[in-house]
PDB file of N, CA and C in Angstrom:
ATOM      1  N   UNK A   1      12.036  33.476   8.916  1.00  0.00           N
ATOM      2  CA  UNK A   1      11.924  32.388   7.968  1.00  0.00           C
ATOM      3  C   UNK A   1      10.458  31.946   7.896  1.00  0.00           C
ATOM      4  N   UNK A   2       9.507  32.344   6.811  1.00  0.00           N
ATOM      5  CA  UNK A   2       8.488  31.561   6.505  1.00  0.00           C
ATOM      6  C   UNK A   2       8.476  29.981   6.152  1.00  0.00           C
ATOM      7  N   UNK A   3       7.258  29.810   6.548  1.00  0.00           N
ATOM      8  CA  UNK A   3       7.056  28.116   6.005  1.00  0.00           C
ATOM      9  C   UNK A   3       6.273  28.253   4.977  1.00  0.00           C
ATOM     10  N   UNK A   4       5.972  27.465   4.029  1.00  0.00           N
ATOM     11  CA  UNK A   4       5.041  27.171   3.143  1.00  0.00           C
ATOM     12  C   UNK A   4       3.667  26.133   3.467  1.00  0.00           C
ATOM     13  N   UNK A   5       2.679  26.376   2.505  1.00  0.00           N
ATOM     14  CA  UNK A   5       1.905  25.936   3.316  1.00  0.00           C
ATOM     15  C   UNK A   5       2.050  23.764   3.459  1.00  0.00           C
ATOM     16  N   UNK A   6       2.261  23.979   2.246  1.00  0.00           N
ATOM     17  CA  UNK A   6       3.135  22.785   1.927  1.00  0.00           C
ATOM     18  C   UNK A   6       4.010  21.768   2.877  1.00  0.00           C
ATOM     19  N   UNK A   7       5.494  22.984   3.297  1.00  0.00           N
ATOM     20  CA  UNK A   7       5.625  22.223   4.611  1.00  0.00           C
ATOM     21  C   UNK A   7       5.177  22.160   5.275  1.00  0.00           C
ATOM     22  N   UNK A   8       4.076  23.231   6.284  1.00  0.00           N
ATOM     23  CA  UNK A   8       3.553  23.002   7.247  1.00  0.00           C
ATOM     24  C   UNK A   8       2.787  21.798   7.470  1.00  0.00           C
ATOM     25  N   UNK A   9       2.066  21.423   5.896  1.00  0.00           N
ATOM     26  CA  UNK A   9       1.564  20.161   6.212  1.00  0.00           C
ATOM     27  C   UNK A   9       1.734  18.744   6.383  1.00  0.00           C
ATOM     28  N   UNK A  10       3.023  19.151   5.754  1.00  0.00           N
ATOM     29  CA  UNK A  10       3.978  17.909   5.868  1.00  0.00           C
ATOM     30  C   UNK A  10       4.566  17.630   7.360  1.00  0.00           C
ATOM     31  N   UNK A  11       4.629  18.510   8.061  1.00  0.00           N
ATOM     32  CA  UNK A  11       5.049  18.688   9.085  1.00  0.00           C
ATOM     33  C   UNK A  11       4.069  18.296  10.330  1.00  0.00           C
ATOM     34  N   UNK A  12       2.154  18.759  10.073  1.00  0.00           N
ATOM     35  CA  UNK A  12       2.085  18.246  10.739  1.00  0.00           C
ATOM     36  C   UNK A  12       1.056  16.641  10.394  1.00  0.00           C
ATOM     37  N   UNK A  13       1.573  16.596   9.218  1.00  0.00           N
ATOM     38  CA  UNK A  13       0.944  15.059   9.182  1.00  0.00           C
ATOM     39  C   UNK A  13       1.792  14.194   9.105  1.00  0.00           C
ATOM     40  N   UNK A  14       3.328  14.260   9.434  1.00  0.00           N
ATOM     41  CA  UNK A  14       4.318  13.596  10.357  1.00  0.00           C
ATOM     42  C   UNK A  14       4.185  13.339  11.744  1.00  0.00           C
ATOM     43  N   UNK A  15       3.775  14.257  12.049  1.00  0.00           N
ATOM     44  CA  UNK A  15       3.764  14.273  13.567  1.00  0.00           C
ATOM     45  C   UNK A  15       2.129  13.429  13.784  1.00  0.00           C
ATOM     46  N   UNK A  16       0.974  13.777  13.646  1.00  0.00           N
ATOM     47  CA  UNK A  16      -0.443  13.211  12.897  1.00  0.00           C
ATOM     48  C   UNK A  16      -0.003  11.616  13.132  1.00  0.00           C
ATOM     49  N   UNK A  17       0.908  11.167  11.867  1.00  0.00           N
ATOM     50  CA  UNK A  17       0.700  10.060  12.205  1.00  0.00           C
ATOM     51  C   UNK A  17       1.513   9.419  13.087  1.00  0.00           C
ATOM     52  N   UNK A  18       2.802   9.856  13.548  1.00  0.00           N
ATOM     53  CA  UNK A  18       3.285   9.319  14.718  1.00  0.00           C
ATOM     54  C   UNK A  18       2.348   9.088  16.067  1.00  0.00           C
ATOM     55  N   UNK A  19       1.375   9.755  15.862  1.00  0.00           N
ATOM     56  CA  UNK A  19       0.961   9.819  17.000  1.00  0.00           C
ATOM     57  C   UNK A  19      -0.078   8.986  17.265  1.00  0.00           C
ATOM     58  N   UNK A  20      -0.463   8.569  15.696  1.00  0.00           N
ATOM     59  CA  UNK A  20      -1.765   7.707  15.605  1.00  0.00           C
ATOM     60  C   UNK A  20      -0.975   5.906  15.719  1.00  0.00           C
ATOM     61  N   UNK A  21       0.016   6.232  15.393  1.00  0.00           N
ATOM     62  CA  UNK A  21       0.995   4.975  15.424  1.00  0.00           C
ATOM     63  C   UNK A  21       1.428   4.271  16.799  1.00  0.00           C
ATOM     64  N   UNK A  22       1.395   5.680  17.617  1.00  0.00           N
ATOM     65  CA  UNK A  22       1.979   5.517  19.229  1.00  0.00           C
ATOM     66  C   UNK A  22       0.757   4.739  19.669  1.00  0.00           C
ATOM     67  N   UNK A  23      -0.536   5.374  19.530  1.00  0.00           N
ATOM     68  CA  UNK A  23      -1.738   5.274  19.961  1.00  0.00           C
ATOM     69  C   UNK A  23      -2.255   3.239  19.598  1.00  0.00           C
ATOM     70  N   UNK A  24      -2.146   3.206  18.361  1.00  0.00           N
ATOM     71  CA  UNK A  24      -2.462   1.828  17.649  1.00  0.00           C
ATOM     72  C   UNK A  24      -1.501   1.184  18.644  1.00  0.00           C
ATOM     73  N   UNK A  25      -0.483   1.390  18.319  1.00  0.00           N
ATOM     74  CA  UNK A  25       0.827   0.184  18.930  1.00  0.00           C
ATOM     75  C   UNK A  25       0.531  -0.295  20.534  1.00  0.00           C
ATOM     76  N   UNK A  26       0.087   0.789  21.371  1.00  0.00           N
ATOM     77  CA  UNK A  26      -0.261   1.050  22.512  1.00  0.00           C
ATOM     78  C   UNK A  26      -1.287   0.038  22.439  1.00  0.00           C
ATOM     79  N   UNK A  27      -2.584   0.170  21.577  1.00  0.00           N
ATOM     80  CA  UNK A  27      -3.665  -0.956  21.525  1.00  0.00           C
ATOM     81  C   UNK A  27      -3.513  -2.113  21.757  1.00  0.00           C
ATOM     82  N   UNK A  28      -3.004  -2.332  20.444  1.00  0.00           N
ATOM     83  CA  UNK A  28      -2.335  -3.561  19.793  1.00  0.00           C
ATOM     84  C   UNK A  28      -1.530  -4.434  21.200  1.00  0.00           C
ATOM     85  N   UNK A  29      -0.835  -3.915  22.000  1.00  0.00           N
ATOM     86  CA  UNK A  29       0.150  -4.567  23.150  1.00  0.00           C
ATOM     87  C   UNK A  29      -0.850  -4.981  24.396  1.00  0.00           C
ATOM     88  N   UNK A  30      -1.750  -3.972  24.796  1.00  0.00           N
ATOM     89  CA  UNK A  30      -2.381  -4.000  25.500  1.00  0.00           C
ATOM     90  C   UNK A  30      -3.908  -4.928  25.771  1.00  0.00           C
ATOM     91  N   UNK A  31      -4.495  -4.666  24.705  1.00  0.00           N
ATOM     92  CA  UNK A  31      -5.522  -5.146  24.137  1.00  0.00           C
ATOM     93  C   UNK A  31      -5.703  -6.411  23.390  1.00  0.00           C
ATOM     94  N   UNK A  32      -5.364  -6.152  22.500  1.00  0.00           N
ATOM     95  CA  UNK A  32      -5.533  -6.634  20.727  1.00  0.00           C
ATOM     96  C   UNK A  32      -4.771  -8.342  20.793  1.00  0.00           C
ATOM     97  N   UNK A  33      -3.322  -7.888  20.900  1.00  0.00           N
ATOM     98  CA  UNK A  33      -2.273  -9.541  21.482  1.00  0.00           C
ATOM     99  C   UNK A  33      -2.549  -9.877  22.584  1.00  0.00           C
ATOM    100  N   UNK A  34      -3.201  -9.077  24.035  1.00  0.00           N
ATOM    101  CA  UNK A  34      -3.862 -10.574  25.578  1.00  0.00           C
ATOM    102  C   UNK A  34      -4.757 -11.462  24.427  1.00  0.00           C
ATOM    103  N   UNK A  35      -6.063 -10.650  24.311  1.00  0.00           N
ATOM    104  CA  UNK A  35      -6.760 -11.261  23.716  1.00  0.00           C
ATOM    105  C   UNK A  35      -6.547 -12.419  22.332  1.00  0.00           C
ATOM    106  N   UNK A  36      -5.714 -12.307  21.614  1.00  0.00           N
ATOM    107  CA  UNK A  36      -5.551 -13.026  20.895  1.00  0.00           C
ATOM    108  C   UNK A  36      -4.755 -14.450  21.059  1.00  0.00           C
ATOM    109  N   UNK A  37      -3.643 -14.258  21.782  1.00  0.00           N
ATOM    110  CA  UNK A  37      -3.343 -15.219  22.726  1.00  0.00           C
ATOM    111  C   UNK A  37      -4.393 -15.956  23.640  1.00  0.00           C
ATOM    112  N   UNK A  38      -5.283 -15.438  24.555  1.00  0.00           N
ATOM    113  CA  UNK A  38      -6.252 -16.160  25.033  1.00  0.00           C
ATOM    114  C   UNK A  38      -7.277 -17.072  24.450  1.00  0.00           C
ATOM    115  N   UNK A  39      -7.681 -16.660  23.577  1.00  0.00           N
ATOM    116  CA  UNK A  39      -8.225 -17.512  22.047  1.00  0.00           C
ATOM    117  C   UNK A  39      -7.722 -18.547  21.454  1.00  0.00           C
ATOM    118  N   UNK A  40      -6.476 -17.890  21.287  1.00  0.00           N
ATOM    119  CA  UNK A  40      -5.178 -19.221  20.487  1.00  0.00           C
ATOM    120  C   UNK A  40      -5.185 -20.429  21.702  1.00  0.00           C
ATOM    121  N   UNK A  41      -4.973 -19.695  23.237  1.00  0.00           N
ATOM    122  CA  UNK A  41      -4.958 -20.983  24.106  1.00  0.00           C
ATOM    123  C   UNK A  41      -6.294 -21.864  24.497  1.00  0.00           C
ATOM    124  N   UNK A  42      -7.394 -21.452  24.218  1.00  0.00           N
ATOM    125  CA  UNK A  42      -8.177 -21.873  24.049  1.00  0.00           C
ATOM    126  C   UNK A  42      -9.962 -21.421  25.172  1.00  0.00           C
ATOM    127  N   UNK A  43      -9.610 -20.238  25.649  1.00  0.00           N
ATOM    128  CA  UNK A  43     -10.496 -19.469  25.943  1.00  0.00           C
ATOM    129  C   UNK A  43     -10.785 -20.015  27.388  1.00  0.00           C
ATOM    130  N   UNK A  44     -10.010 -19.987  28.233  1.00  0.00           N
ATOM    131  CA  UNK A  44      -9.962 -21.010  29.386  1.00  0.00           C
ATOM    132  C   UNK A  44     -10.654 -19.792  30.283  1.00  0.00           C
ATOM    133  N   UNK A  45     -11.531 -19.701  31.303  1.00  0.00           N
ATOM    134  CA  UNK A  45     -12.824 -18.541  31.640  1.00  0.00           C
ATOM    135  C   UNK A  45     -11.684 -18.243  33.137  1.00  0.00           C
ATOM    136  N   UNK A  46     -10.541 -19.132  33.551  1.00  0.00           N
ATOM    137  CA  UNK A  46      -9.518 -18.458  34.823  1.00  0.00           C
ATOM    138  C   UNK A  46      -8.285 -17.684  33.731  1.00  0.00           C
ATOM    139  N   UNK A  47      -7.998 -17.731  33.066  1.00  0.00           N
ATOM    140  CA  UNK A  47      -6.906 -17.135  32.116  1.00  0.00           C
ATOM    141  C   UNK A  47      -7.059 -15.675  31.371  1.00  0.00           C
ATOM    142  N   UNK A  48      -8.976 -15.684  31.161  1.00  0.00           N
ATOM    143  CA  UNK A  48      -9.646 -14.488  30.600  1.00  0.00           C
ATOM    144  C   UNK A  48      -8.463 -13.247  31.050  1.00  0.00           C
ATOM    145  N   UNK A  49      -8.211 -12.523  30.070  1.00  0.00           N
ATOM    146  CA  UNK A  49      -6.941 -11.013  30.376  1.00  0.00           C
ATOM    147  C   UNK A  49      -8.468 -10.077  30.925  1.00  0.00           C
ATOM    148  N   UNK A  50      -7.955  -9.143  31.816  1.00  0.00           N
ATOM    149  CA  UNK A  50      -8.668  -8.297  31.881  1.00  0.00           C
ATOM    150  C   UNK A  50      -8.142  -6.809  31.077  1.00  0.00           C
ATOM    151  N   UNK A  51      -9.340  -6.116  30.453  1.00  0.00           N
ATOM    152  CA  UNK A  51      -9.390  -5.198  29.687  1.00  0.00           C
ATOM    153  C   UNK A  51      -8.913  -3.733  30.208  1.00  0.00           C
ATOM    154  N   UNK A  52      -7.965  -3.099  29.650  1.00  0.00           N
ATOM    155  CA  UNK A  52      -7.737  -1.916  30.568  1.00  0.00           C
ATOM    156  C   UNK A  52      -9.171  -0.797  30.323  1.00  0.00           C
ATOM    157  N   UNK A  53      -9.419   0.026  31.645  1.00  0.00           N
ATOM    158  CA  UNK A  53     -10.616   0.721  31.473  1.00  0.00           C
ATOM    159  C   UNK A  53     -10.888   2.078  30.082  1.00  0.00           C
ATOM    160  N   UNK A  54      -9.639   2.139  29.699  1.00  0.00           N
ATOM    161  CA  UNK A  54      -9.735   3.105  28.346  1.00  0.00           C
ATOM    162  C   UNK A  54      -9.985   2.381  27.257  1.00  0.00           C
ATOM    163  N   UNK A  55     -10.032   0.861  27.299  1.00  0.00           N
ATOM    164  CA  UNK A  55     -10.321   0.130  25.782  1.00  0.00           C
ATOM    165  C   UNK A  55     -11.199   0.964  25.024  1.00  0.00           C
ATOM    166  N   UNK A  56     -12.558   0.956  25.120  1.00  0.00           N
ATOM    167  CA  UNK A  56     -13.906   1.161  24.901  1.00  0.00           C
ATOM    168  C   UNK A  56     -13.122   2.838  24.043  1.00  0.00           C
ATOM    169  N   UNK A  57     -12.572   3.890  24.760  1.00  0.00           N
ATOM    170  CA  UNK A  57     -12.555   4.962  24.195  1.00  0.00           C
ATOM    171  C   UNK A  57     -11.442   4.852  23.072  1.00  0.00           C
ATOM    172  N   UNK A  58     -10.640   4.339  23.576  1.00  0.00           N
ATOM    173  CA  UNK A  58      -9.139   4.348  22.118  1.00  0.00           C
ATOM    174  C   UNK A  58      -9.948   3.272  20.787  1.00  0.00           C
ATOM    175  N   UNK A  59     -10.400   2.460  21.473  1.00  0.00           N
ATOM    176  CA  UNK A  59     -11.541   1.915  20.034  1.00  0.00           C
ATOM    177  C   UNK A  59     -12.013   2.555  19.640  1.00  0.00           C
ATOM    178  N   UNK A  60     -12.577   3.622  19.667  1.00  0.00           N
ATOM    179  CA  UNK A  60     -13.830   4.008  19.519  1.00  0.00           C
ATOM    180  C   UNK A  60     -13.169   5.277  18.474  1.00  0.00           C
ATOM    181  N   UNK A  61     -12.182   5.886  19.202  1.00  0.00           N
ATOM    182  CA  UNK A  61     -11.218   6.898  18.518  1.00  0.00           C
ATOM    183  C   UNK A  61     -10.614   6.428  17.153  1.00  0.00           C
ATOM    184  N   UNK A  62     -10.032   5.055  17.059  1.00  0.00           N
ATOM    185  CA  UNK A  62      -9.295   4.547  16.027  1.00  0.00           C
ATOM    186  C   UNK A  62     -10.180   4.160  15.075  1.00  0.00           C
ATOM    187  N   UNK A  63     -11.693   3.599  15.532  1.00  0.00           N
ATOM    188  CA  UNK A  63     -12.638   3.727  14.277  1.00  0.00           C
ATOM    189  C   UNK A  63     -12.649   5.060  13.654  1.00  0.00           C
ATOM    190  N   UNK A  64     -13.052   6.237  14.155  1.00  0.00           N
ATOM    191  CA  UNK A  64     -13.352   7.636  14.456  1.00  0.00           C
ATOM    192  C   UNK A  64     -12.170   7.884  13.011  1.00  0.00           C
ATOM    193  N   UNK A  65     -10.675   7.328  13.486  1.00  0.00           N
ATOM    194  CA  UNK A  65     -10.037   7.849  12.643  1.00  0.00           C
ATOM    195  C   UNK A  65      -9.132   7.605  11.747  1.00  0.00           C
ATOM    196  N   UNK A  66     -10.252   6.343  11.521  1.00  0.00           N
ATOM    197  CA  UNK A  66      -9.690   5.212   9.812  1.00  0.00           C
ATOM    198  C   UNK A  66      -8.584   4.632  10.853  1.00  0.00           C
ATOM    199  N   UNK A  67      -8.101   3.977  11.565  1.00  0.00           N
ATOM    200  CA  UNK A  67      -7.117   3.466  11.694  1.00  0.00           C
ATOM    201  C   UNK A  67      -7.745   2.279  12.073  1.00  0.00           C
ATOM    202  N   UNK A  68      -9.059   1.865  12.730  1.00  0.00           N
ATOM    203  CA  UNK A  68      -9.562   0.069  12.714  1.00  0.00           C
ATOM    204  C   UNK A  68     -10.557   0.403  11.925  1.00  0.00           C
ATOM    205  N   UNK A  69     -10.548  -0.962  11.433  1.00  0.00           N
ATOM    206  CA  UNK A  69     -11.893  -1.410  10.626  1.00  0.00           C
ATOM    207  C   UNK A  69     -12.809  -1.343  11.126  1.00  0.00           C
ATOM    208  N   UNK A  70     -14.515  -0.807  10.493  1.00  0.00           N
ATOM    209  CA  UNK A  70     -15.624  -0.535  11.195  1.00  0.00           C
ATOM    210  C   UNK A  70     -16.531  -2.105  11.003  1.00  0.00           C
ATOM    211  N   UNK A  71     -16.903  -2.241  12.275  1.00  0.00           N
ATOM    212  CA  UNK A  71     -17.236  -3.614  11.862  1.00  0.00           C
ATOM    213  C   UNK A  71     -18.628  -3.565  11.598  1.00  0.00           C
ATOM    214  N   UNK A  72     -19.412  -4.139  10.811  1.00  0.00           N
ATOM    215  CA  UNK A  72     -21.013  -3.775  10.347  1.00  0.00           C
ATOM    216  C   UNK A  72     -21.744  -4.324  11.756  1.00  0.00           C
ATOM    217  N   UNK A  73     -22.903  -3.727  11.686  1.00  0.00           N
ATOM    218  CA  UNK A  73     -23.917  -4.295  12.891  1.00  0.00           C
ATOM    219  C   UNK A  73     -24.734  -5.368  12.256  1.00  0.00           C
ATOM    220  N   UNK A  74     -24.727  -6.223  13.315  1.00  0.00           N
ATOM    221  CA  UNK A  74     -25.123  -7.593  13.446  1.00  0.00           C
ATOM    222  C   UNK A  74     -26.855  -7.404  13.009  1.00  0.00           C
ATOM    223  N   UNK A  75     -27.288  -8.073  12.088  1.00  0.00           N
ATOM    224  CA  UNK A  75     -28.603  -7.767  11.995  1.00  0.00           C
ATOM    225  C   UNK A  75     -29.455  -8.756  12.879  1.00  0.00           C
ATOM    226  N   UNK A  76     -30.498  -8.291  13.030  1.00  0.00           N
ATOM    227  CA  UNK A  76     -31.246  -8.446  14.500  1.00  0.00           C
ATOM    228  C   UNK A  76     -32.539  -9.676  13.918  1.00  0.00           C
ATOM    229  N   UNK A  77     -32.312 -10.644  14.903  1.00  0.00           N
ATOM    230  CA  UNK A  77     -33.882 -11.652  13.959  1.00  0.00           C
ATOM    231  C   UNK A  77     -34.638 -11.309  14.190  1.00  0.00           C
ATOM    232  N   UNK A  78     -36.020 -11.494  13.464  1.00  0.00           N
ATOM    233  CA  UNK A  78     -37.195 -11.403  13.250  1.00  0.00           C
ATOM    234  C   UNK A  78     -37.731 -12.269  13.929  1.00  0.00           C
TER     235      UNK A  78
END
């Protein structure tokens, strides 16, 4: 049984984005909601969440691959 090329791609940009979905959601729990909660309560410096040590790379990946917003760089004073 051949595939087409068609399905194949359907096939694997199902899977593509499940995986980018697993990955975000994973963020989002870990990351994304401590922090936002800590803010909402009012940024108390004993409450601070600590960051798991892969933040920095799954950010960095989800810019990489359209899934967060790229945030512009801060321009620098004169």
């Amino acid at each position: 049984m051949t595939h087409t090329y068609t399905e194949l791609l359907r096939y694997v940009r199902s899977h593509w984005q499940r995986l980018q979905s697993r990955i975000s959601g994973a963020y989002f729990q870990r990351v994304t909601f401590p922090l936002q909660c800590w803010v909402a309560c009012g940024r108390l410096p004993q409450f601070r969440p600590s960051l798991p040590w892969w933040q920095p790379f799954i950010w960095r990946y989800l810019v990489l691959t359209g899934w967060a917003p790229r945030r512009p760089r801060r321009q620098r004073r004169v």
